[in-house]
Protein backbone atom coordinates (compact mmCIF):
# COMPACT_ATOMS: atom_id res chain seq x y z
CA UNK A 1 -55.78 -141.00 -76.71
CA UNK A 2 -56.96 -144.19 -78.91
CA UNK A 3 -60.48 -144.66 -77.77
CA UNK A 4 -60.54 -148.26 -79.44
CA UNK A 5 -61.55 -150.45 -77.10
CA UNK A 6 -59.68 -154.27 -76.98
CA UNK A 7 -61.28 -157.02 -78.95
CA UNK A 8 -62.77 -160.57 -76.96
CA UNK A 9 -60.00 -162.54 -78.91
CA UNK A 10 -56.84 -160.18 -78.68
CA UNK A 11 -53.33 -161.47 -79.18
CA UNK A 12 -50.84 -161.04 -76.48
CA UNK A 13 -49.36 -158.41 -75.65
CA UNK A 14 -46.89 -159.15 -73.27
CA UNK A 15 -45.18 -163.17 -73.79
CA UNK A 16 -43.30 -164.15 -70.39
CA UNK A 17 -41.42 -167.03 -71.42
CA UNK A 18 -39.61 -169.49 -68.34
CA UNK A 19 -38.42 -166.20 -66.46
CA UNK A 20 -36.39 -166.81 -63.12
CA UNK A 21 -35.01 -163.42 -61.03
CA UNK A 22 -32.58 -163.95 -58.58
CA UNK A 23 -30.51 -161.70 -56.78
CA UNK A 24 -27.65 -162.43 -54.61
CA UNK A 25 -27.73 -160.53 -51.10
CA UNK A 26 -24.71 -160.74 -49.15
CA UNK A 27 -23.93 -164.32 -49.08
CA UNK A 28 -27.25 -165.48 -50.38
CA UNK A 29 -28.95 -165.63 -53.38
CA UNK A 30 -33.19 -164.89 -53.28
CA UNK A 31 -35.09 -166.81 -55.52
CA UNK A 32 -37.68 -163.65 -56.62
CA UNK A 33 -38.94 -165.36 -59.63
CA UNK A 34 -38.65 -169.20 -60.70
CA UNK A 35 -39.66 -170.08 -64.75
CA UNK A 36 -42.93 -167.95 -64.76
CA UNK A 37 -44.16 -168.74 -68.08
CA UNK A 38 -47.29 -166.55 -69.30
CA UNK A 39 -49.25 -164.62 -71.93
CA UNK A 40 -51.20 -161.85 -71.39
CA UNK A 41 -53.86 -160.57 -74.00
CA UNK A 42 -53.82 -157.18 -75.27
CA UNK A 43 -56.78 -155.17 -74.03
CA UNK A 44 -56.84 -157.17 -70.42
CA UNK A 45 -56.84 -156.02 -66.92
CA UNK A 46 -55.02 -157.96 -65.00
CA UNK A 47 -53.76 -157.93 -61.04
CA UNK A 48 -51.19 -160.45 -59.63
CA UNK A 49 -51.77 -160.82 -56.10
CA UNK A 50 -49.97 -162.96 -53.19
CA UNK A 51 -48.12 -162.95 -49.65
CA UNK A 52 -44.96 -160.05 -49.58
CA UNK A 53 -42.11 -161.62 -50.90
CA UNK A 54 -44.32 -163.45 -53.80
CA UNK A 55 -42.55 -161.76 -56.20
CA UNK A 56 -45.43 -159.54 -57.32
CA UNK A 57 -43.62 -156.31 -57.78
CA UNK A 58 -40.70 -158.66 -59.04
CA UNK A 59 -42.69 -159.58 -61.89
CA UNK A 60 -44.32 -156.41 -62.34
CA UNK A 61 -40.38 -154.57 -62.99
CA UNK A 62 -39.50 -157.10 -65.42
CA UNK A 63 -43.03 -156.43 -67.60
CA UNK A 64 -42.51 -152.54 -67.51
CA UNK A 65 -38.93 -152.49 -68.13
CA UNK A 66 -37.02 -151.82 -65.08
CA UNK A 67 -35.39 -154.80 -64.28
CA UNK A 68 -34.27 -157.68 -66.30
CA UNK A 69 -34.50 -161.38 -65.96
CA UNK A 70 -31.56 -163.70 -64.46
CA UNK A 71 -33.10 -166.71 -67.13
CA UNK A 72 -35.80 -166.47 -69.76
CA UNK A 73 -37.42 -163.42 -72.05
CA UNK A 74 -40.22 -160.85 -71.70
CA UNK A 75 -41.37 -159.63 -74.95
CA UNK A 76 -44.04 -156.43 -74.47
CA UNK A 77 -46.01 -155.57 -78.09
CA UNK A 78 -43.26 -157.06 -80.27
CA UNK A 79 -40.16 -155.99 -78.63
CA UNK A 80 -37.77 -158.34 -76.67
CA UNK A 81 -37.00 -156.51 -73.71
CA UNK A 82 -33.77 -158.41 -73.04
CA UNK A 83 -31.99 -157.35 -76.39
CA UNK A 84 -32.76 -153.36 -75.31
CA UNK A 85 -29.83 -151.15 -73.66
CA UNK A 86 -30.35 -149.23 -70.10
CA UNK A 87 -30.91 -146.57 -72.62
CA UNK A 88 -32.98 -147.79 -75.14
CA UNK A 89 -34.81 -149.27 -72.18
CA UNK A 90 -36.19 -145.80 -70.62
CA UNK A 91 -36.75 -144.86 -74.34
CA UNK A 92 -38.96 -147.51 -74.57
CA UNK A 93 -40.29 -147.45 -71.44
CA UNK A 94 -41.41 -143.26 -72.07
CA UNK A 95 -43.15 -144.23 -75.21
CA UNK A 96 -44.78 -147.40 -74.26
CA UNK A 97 -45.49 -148.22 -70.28
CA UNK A 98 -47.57 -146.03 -68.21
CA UNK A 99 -46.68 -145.98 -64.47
CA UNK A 100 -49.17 -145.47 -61.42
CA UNK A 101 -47.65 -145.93 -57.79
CA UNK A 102 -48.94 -146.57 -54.48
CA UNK A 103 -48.01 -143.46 -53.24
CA UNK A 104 -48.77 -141.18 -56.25
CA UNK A 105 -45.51 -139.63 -56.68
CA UNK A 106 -46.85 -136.11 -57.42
CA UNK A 107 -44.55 -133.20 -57.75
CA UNK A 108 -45.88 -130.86 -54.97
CA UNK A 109 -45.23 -127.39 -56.14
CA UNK A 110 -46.94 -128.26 -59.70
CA UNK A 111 -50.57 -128.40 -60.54
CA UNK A 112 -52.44 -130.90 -61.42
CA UNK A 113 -52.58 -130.04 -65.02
CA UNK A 114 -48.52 -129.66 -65.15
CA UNK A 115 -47.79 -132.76 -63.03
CA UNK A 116 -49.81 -134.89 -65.66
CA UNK A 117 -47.74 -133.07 -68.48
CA UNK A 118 -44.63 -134.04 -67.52
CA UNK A 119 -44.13 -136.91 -69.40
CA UNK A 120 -44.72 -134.69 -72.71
CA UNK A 121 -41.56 -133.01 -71.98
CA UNK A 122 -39.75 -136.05 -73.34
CA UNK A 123 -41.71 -135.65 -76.56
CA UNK A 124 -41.07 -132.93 -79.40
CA UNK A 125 -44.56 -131.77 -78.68
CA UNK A 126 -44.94 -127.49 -78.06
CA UNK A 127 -45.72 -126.43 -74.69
CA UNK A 128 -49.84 -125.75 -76.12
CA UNK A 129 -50.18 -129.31 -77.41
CA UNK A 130 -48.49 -130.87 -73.75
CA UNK A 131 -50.78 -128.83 -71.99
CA UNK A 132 -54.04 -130.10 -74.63
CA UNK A 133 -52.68 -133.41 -73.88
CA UNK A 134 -52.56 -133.09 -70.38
CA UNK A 135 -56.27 -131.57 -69.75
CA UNK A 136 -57.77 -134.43 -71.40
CA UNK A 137 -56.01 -136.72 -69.56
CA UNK A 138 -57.85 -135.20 -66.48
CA UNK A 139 -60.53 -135.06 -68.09
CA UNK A 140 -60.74 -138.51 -68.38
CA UNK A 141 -60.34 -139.71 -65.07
CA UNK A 142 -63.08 -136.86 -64.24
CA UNK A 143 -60.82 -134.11 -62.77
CA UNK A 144 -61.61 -131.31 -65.30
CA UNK A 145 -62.28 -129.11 -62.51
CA UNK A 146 -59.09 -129.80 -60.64
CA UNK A 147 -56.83 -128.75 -63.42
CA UNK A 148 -55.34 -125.70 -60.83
CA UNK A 149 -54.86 -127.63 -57.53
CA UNK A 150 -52.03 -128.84 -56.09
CA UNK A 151 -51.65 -131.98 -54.78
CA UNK A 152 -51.86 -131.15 -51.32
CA UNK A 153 -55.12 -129.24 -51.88
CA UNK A 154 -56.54 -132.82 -53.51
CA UNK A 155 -58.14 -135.88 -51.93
CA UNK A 156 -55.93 -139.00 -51.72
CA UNK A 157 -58.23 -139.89 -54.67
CA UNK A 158 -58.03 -137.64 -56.55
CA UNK A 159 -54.45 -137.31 -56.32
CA UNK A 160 -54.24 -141.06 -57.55
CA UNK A 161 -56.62 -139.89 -60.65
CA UNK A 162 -54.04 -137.19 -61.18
CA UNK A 163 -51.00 -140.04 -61.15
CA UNK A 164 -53.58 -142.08 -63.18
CA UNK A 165 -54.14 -138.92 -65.88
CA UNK A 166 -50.31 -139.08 -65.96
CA UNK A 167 -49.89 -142.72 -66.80
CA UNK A 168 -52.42 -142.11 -69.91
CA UNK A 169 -51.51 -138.87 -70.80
CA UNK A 170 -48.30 -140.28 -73.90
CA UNK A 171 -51.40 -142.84 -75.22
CA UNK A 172 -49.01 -146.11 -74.11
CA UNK A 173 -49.30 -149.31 -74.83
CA UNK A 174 -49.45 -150.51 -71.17
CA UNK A 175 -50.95 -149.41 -67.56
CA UNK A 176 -48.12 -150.66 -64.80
CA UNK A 177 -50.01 -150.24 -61.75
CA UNK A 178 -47.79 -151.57 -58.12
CA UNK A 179 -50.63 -151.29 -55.26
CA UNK A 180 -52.99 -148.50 -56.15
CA UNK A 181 -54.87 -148.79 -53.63
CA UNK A 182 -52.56 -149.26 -51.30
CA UNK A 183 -53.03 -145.97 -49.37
CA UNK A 184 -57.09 -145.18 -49.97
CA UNK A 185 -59.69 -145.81 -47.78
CA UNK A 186 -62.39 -148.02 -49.03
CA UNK A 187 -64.60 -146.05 -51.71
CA UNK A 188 -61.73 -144.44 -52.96
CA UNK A 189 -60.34 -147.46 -53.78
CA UNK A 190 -63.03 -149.35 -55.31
CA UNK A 191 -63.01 -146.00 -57.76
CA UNK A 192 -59.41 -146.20 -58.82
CA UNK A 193 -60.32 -149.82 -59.58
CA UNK A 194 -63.50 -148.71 -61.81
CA UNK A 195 -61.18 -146.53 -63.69
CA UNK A 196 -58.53 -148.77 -64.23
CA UNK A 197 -61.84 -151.15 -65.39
CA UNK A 198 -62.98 -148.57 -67.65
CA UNK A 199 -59.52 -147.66 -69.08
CA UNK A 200 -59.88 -151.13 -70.49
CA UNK A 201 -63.11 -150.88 -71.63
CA UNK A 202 -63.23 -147.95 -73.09
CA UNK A 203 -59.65 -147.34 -74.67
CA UNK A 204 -58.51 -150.88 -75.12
CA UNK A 205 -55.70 -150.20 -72.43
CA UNK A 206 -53.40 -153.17 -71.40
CA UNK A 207 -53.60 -152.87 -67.21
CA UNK A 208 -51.33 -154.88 -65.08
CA UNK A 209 -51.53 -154.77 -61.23
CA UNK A 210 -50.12 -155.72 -58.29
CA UNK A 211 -52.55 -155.65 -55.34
CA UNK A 212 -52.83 -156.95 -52.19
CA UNK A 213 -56.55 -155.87 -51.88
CA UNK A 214 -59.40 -158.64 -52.51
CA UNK A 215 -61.62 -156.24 -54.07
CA UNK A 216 -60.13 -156.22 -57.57
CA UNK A 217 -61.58 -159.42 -57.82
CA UNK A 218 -64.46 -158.02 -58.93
CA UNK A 219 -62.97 -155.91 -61.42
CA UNK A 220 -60.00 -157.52 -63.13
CA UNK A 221 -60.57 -160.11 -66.09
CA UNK A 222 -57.82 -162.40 -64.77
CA UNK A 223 -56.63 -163.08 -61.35
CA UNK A 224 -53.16 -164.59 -60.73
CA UNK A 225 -51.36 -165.81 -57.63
CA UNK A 226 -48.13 -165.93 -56.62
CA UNK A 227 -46.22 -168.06 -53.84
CA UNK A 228 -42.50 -167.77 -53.15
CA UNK A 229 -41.82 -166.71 -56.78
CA UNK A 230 -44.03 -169.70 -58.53
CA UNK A 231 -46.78 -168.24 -60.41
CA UNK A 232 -49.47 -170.94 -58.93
CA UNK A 233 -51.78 -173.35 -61.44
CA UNK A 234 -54.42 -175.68 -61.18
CA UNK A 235 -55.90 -176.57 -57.90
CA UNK A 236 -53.35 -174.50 -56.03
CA UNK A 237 -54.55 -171.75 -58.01
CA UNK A 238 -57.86 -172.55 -57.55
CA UNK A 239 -57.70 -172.62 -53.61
CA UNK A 240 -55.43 -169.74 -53.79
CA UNK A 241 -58.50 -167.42 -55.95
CA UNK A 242 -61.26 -168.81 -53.33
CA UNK A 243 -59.40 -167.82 -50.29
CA UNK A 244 -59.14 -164.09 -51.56
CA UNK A 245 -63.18 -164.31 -52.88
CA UNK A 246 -63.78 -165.61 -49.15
CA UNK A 247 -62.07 -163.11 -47.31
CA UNK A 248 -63.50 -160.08 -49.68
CA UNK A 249 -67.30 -161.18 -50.32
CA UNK A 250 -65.79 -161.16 -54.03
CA UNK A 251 -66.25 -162.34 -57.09
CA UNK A 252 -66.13 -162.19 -61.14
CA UNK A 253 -62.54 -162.40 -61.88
CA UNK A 254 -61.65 -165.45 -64.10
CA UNK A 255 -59.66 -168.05 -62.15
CA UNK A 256 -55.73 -167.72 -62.20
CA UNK A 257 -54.39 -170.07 -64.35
């Protein structure tokens, strides 16, 4: 893993540019996402937050690949995500996005060490250099002496350090993180946070999150709100950010712009 840690003045990494997402159910169409326009530096930690139905995870599927917009572009380290295939899509997606869920998604009858490896098996790497790979990963996010267990024998924590170790474990370009916290109890969550934090710190990570807890206020270096698919601004921003520090005691998070 690069452990070059993200410059103060870092150009972006991922350029939203006047993105709308709509999708037509039944007779309908749902406005997800209306001309979101943003930049986010490389080397940031970032968490979206907002009401369900925001379009939080919305957004958060058109950064890491999965879905594509109805209007505008994403472009993630150089790459315009709306010129890719389906395919070249989950090519780029294995080499360059990291993905940690709510729910972990651990594959109960491996190990720690192999559930964190499977991502390798995508590379051309040998079966010694996945498993290297995959040890300091867990390393890492402090499970070196979990390397054996299986999931079910593991803490709710821990098990999100092992889904964490997995997201790390190719070295890619970007942390995708939908709610994970969602399903820890308090400490446990405020440690996921710290090592999403450190992530950035220490290996210059890109980490974008979707969260509806107010305690990544405190750890995130920008905060941004969304209402009914509008990615608020100004005051509404503003009063959106204080209502969250408020309700959490928090604070240290830039404002959402």
């Amino acid at each position: 893993m690069d452990a070059t840690p993200g410059s103060g003045a870092s150009a972006p990494l991922i350029q939203i540019r006047d993105v709308s997402r709509r999708y037509v159910r039944g007779v309908d169409e749902v406005h997800a996402l209306e001309h979101v326009s943003l930049d986010i530096p490389a080397g940031h930690f970032v968490g979206f937050m907002g009401p369900s139905g925001s379009g939080k995870s919305t957004l958060l599927n058109l950064v890491s690949g999965i879905d594509r917009p109805s209007e505008g572009e994403v472009v993630v380290a150089g790459q315009r995500l709306n010129d890719l295939s389906e395919d070249e899509l989950a090519r780029w997606r294995a080499r360059h996005v990291g993905l940690i869920f709510q729910f972990f998604n651990l594959m109960p009858v491996l190990s720690a060490r192999d559930n964190v490896a499977l991502p390798l098996l995508l590379t051309k790497l040998d079966k010694a250099e996945r498993i290297r790979r995959a040890e300091t990963a867990l390393r890492v996010v402090g499970l070196e002496e979990r390397l054996d267990h299986y999931p079910r024998t593991l803490s709710g924590g821990e098990q999100q350090r092992v889904a964490i170790a997995r997201a790390i474990v190719t070295d890619p370009d970007l942390i995708v993180a939908d709610e994970p916290t969602g399903d820890l109890d308090a400490r446990n969550a405020e440690a996921i946070l710290d090592l999403l934090r450190q992530l950035r710190q220490h290996f210059g990570k890109t980490v974008v999150m979707v969260t509806h807890d107010p305690r990544a206020l405190r750890f995130v270096d920008d905060a941004y709100h969304l209402d009914k698919g509008v990615l608020l601004e100004g005051e509404d921003a503003v009063r959106a950010r204080e209502a969250i520090r408020v309700s959490a005691g928090a604070g240290g998070a830039r404002a959402p712009r």
